[in-house]
Protein backbone atom coordinates (compact mmCIF):
# COMPACT_ATOMS: atom_id res chain seq x y z
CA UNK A 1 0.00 0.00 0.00
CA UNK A 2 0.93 3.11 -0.56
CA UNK A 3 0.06 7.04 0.33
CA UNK A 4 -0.54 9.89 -1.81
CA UNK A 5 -2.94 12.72 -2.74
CA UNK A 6 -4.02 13.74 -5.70
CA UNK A 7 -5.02 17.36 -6.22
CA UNK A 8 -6.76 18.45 -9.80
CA UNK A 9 -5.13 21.05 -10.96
CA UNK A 10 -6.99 24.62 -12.23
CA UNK A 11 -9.21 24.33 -14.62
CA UNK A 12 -8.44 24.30 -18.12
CA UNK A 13 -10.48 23.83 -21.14
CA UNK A 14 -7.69 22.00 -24.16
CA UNK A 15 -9.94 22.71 -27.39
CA UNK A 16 -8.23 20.28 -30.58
CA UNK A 17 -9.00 19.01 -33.57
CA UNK A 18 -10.45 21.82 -35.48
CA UNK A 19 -9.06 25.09 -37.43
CA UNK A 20 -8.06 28.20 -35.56
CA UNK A 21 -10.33 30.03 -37.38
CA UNK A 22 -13.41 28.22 -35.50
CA UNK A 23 -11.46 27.54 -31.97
CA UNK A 24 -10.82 31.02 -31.04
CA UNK A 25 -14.13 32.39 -31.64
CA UNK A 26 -15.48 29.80 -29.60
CA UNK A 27 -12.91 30.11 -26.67
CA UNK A 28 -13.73 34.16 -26.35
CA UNK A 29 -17.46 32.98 -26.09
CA UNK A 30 -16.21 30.67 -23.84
CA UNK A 31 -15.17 33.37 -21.72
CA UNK A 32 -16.98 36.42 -22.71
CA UNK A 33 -14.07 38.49 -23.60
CA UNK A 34 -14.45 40.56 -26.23
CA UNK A 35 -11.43 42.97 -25.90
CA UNK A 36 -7.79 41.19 -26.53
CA UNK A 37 -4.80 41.66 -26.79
CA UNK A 38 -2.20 39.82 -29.09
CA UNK A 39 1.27 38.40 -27.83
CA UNK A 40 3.31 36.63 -30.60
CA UNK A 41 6.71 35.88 -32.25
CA UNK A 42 7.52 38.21 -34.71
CA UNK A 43 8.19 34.99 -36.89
CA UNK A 44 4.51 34.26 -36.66
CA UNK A 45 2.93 37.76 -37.16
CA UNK A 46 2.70 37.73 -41.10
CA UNK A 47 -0.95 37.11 -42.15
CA UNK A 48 -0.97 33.71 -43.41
CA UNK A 49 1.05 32.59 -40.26
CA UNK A 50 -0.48 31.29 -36.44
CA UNK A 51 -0.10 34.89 -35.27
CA UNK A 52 -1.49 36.92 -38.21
CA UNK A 53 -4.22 34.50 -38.29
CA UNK A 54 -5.22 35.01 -35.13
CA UNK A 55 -5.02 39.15 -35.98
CA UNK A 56 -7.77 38.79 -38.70
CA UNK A 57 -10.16 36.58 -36.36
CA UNK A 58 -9.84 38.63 -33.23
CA UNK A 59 -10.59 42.17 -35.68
CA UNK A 60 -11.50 45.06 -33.96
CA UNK A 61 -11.84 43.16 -30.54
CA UNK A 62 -7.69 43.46 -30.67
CA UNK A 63 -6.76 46.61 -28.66
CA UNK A 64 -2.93 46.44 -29.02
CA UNK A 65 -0.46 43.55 -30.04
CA UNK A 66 3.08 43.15 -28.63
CA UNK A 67 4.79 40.76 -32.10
CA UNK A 68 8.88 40.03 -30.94
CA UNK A 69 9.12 38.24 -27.55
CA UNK A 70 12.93 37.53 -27.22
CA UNK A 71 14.01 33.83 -26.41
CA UNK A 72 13.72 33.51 -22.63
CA UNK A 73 10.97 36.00 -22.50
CA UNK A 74 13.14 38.78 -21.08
CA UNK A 75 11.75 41.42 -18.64
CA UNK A 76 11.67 44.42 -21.06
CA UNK A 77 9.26 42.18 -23.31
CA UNK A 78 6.92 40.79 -20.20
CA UNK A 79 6.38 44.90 -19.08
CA UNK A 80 5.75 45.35 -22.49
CA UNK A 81 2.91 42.97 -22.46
CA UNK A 82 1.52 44.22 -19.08
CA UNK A 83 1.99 47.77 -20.58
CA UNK A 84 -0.77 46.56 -23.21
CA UNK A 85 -2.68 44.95 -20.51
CA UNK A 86 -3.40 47.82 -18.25
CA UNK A 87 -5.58 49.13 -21.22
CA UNK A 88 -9.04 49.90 -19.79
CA UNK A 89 -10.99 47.28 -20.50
CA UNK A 90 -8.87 44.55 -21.90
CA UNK A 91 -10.57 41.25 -21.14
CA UNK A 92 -8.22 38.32 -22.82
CA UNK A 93 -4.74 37.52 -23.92
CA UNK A 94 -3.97 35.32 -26.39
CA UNK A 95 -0.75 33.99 -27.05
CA UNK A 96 0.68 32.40 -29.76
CA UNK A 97 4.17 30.59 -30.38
CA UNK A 98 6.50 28.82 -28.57
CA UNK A 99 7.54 28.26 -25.12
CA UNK A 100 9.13 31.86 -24.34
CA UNK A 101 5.75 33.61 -25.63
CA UNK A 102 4.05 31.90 -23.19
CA UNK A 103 6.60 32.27 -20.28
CA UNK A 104 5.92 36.11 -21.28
CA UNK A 105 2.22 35.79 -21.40
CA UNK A 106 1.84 34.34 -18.26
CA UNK A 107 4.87 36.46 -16.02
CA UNK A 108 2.97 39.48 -17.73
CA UNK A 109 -0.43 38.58 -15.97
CA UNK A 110 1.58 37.77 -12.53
CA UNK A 111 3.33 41.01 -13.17
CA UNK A 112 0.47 42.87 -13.87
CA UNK A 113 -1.96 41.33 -10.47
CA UNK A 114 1.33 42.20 -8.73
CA UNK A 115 1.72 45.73 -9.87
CA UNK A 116 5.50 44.69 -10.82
CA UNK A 117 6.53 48.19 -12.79
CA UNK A 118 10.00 48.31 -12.78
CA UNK A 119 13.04 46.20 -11.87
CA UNK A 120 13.29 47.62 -8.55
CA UNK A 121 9.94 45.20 -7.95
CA UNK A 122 11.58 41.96 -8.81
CA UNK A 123 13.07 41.75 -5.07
CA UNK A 124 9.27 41.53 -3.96
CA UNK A 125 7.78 39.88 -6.48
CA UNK A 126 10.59 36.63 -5.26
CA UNK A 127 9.70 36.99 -1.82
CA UNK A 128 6.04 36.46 -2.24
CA UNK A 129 2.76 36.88 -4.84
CA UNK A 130 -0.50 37.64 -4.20
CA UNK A 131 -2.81 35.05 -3.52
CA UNK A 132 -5.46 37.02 -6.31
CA UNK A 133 -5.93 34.57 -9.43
CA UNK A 134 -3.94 36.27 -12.45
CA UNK A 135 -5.68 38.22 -15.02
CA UNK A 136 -6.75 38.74 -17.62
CA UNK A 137 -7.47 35.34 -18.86
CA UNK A 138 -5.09 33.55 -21.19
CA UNK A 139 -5.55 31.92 -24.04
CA UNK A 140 -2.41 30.08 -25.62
CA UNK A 141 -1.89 29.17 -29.12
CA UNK A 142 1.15 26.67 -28.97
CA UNK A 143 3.33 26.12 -31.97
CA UNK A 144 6.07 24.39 -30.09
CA UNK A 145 6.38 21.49 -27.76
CA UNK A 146 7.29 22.80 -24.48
CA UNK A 147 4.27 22.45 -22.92
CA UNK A 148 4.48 25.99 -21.19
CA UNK A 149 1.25 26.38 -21.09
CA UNK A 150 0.01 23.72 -18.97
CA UNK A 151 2.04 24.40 -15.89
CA UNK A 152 1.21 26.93 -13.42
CA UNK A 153 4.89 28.80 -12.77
CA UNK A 154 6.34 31.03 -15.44
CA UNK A 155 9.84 32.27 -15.88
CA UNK A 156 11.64 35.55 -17.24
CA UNK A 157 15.36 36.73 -18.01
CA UNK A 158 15.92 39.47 -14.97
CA UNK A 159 17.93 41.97 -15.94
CA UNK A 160 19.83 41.97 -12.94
CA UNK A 161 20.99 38.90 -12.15
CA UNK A 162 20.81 37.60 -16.19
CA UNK A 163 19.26 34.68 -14.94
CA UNK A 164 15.26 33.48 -15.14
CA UNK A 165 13.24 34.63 -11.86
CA UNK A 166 10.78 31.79 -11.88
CA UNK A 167 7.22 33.15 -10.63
CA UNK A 168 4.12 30.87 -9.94
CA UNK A 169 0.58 30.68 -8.92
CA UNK A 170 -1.84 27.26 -8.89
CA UNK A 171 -4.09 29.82 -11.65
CA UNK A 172 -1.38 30.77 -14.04
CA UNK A 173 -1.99 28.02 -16.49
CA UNK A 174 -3.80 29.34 -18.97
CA UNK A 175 -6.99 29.28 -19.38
CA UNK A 176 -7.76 27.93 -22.75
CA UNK A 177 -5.08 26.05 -25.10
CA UNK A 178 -6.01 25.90 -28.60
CA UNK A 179 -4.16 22.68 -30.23
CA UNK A 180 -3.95 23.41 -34.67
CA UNK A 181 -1.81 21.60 -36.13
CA UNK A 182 -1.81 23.64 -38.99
CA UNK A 183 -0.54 26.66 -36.75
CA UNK A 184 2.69 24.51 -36.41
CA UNK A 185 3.77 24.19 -39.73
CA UNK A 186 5.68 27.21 -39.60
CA UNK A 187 7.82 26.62 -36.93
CA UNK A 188 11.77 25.42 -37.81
CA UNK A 189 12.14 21.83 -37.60
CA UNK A 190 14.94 21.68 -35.52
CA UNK A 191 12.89 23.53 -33.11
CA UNK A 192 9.75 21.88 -33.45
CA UNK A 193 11.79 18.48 -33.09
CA UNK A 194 13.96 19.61 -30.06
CA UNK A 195 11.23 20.72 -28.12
CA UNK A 196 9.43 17.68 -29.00
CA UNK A 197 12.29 15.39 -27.53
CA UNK A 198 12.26 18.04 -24.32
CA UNK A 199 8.20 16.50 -24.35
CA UNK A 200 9.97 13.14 -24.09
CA UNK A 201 11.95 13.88 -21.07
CA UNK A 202 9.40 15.15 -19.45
CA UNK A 203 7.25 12.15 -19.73
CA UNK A 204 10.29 9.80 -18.35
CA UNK A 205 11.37 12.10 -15.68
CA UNK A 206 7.56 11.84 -14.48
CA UNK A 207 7.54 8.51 -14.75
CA UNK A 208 10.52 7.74 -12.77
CA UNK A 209 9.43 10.80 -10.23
CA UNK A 210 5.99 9.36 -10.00
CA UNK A 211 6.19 5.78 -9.99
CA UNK A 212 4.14 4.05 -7.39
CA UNK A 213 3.04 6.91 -5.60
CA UNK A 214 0.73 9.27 -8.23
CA UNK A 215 -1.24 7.11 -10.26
CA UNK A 216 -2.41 9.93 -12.39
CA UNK A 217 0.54 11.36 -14.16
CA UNK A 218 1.98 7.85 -14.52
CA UNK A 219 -1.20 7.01 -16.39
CA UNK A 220 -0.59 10.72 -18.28
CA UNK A 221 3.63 10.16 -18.78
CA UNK A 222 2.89 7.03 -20.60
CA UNK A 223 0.77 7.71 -22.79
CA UNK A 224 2.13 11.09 -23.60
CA UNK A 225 5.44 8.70 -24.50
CA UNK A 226 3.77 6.32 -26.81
CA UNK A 227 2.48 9.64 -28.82
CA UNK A 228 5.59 11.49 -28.91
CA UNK A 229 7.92 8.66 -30.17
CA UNK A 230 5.30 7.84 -32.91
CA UNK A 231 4.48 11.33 -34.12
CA UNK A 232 8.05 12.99 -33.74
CA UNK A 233 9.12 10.34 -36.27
CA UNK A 234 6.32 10.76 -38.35
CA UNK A 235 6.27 14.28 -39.03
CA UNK A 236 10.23 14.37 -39.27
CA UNK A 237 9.68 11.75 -42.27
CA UNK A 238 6.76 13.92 -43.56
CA UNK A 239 6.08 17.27 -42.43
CA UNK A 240 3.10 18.30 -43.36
CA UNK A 241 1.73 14.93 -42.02
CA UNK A 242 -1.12 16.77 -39.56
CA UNK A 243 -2.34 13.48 -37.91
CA UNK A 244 1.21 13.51 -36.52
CA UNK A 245 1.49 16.57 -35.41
CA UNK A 246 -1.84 16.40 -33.51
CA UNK A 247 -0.21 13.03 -32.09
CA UNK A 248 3.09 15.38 -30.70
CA UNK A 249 0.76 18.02 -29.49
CA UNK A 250 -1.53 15.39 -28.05
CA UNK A 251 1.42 13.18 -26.26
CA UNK A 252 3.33 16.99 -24.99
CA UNK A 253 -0.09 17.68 -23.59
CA UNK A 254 0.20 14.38 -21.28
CA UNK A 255 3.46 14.30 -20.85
CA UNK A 256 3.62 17.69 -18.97
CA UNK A 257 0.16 16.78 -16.50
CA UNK A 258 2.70 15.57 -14.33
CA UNK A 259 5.03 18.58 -13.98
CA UNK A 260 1.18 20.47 -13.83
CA UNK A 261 0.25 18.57 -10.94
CA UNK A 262 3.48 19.07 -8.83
CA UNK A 263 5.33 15.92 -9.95
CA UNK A 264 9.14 16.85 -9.61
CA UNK A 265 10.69 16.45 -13.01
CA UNK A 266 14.47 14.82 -13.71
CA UNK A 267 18.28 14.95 -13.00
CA UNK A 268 18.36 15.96 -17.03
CA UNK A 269 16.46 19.02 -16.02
CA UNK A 270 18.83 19.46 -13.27
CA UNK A 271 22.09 19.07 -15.24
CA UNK A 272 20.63 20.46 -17.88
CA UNK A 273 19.48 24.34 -15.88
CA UNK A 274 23.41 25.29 -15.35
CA UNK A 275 24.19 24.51 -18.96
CA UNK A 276 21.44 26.52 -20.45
CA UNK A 277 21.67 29.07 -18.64
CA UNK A 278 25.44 29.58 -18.67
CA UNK A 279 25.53 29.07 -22.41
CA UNK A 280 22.18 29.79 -23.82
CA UNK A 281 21.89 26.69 -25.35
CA UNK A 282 18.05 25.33 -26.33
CA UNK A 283 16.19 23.87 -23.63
CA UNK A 284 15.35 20.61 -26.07
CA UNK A 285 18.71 20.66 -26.95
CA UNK A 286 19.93 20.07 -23.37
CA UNK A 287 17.66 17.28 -23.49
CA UNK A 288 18.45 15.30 -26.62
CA UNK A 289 21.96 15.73 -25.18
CA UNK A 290 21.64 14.99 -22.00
CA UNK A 291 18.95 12.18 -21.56
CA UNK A 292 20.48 9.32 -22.73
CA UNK A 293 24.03 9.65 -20.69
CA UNK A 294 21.98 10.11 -17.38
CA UNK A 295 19.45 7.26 -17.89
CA UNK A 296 22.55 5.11 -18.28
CA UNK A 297 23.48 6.43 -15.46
CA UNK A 298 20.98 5.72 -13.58
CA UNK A 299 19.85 2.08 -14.90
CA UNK A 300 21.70 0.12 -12.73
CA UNK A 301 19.32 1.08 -9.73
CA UNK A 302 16.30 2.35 -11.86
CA UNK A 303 15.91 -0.78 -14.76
CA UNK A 304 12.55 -1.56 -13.11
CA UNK A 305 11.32 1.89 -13.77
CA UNK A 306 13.21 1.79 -17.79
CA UNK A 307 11.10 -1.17 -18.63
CA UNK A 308 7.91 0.39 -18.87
CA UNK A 309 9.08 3.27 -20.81
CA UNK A 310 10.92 1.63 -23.41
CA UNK A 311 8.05 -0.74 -24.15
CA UNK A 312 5.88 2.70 -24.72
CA UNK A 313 9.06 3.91 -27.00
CA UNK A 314 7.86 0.38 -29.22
CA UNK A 315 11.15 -1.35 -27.50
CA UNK A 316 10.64 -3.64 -25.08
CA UNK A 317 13.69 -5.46 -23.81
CA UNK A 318 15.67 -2.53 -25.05
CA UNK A 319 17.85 -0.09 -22.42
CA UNK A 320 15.67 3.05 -22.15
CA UNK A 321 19.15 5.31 -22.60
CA UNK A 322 19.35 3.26 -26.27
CA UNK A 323 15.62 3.72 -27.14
CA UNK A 324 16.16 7.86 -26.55
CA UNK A 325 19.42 7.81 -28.25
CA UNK A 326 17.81 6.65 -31.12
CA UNK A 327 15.27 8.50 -31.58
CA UNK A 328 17.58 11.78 -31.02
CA UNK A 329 19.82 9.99 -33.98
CA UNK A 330 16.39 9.14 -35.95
CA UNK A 331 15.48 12.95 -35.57
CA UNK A 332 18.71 14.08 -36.60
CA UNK A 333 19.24 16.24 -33.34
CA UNK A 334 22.93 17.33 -31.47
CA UNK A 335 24.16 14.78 -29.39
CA UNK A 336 27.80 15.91 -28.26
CA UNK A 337 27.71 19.37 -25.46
CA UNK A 338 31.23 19.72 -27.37
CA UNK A 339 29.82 20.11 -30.82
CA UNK A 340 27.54 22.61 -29.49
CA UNK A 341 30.52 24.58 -28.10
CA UNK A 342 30.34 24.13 -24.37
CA UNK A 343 33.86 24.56 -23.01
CA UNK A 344 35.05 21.38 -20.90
CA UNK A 345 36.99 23.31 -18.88
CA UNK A 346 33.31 24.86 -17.60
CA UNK A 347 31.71 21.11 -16.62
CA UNK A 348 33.38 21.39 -13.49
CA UNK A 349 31.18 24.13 -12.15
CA UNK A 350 27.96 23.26 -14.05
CA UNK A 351 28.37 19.72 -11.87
CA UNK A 352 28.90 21.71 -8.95
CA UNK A 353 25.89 23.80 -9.85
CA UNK A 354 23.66 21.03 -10.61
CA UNK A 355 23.76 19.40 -7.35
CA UNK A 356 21.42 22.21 -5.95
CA UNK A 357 18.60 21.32 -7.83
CA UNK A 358 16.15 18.46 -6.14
CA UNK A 359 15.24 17.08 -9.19
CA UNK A 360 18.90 15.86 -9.38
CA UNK A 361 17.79 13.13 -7.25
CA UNK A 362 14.10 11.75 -8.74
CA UNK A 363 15.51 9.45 -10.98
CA UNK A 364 15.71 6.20 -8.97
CA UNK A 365 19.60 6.65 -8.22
CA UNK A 366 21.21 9.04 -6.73
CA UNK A 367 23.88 11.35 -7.61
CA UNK A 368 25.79 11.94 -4.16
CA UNK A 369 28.46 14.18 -5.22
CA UNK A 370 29.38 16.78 -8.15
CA UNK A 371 31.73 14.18 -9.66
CA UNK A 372 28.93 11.55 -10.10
CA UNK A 373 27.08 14.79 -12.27
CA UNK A 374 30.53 15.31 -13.33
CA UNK A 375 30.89 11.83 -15.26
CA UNK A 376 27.38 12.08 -16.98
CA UNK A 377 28.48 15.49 -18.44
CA UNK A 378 31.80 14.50 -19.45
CA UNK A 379 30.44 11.64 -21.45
CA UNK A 380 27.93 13.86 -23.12
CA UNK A 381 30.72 16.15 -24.05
């Protein structure tokens, strides 16, 4: 027998399976908002793309539009966004792109029930946040994989410390996620294929987080694992294959619920935080990088929690770290931290670095000094 609790988190109406062009309409209804405003990529704001689409359906309804979030959402671009939500009656967001348009989205709506104004307010805003739910509501047009906007904690570059400030709140999800396929298309496929292999870490570090003890996002990590290995291979041998597409969207969806429900995530994460943010290397990157050298790592002591996963990966019998590392080398994503020019001489402190984080120890074996992160990073190098 064992003990747990399982708490639902906010709720949040997923709409799939149908055109922007009738979701949207339907999710203002939805939530009687009539007066928007538009947060995008500046990739995405011509008119045939997610963003300008979304332009021409919300009309007159949109009272200002912020189009150029910088990668890692920094703080200039989230006061931006809260600068366009103090408008007198704005009602809605809606965000569209990838996973730093909706870390912007959703620090801007913290920021703004806050009254964050300046950088001077950053001190505060880590200390504590109101307990008000964030407005105005959100609705989030993904054309990544990150799964940003399912989780319910947000993060922005701070200017003074040139690190992300991580914010949170149990209502900063958004509100409505609208899944098109078609609003993908656009997005590079390195990008859309990195951040679909980040999706498959976070199933597995759920997984091996969660395993007898949350019965929900195990349920959620495995099945978001079968979908992701079948559509990312899909729709990197045929790109405008929709039904796959809708599969990745569909499996990043579940494989995130975990993460969304409080699950810690994995010692890739962990290794994975010091890297990114020392060299600004991509998130999924990290992760096709990363994932294979610490679940070989960790097998030894965690094979009972591998077996499951690689049978979802359509390899049963096979080592989990050699199911991942092929379908990095089936994607055609980085696998060396060398070839993406991360010094060696630096692993030393990102080790060092890494052992702060909790997730470090989640995978079923522990890491018990910085050399033991050490030896994972200096085979990925």
């Amino acid at each position: 027998m064992f003990k747990g609790r399982h708490t639902p988190p906010q709720r949040q109406i997923v709409i799939y399976g149908e055109p922007l062009e009738e979701m949207l309409p339907k999710a203002l209804s939805e939530l009687w908002a009539r007066q928007t405003v538009l947060v995008t990529s500046q990739s995405l704001a011509g008119p045939k793309r997610a963003g300008g689409r979304c332009r021409a359906i919300l009309g007159d309804g949109c009272t200002d539009r912020i189009e150029g979030i910088g990668r890692d959402a920094p703080f200039a671009d989230v006061m931006n966004i809260v600068g366009a939500l103090r408008h007198k009656g704005t009602e809605a967001m809606v965000a569209v792109g990838g996973g730093s348009v909706a870390e912007a989205a959703k620090s801007a709506r913290i920021c703004l029930t806050n009254n964050v104004a300046e950088t001077d307010d950053l001190a505060r805003l880590a200390l504590s946040t109101t307990s008000a739910s964030p407005r105005p509501y959100l609705i989030s047009v993904p054309t990544t994989l990150s799964g940003a906007e399912y989780t319910p904690a947000a993060g922005f570059l701070n200017p003074l410390t040139g690190r992300k400030q991580i914010v949170s709140h149990a209502d900063l999800a958004a509100d409505i996620v609208l899944l098109d396929s078609t609003a993908t298309l656009d997005t590079p496929e390195e990008l859309w294929l990195s951040s679909g292999l980040r999706a498959v870490d976070h199933a597995i570090a759920t997984w091996c987080s969660a395993a007898g003890s949350a019965p929900m996002p195990e349920a959620t990590a495995l099945q978001g694992l079968r979908l992701l290995t079948r559509g990312l291979r899909a729709s990197k041998a045929r790109p405008d294959d929709l039904n796959a597409r809708q599969d990745c969207q569909l499996g990043s969806w579940q494989a995130i619920q975990g993460a969304a429900q409080g699950v810690q995530l994995g010692p890739s994460h962990a290794i994975g935080r010091p890297i990114t943010g020392h060299t600004g290397l991509p998130q999924g990157v990290a992760s096709a990088i990363l994932l294979p050298h610490v679940l070989r790592y960790t097998a030894p002591e965690a094979n009972h929690l591998h077996a499951p996963l690689a049978e979802a990966m359509g390899a049963p019998g096979q080592p989990l770290a050699d199911s991942v590392a092929d379908l990095v080398k089936d994607l055609g994503l980085p696998s060396r931290l060398s070839a993406q020019g991360v010094p060696a001489d630096a692993l030393e402190q990102m080790a060092e670095e890494a052992m702060v984080h909790p997730e470090l120890q989640t995978g079923g074996r522990r890491f018990a000094s910085p050399a033991q992160v050490l030896e994972v990073l200096r085979a990925a190098w």
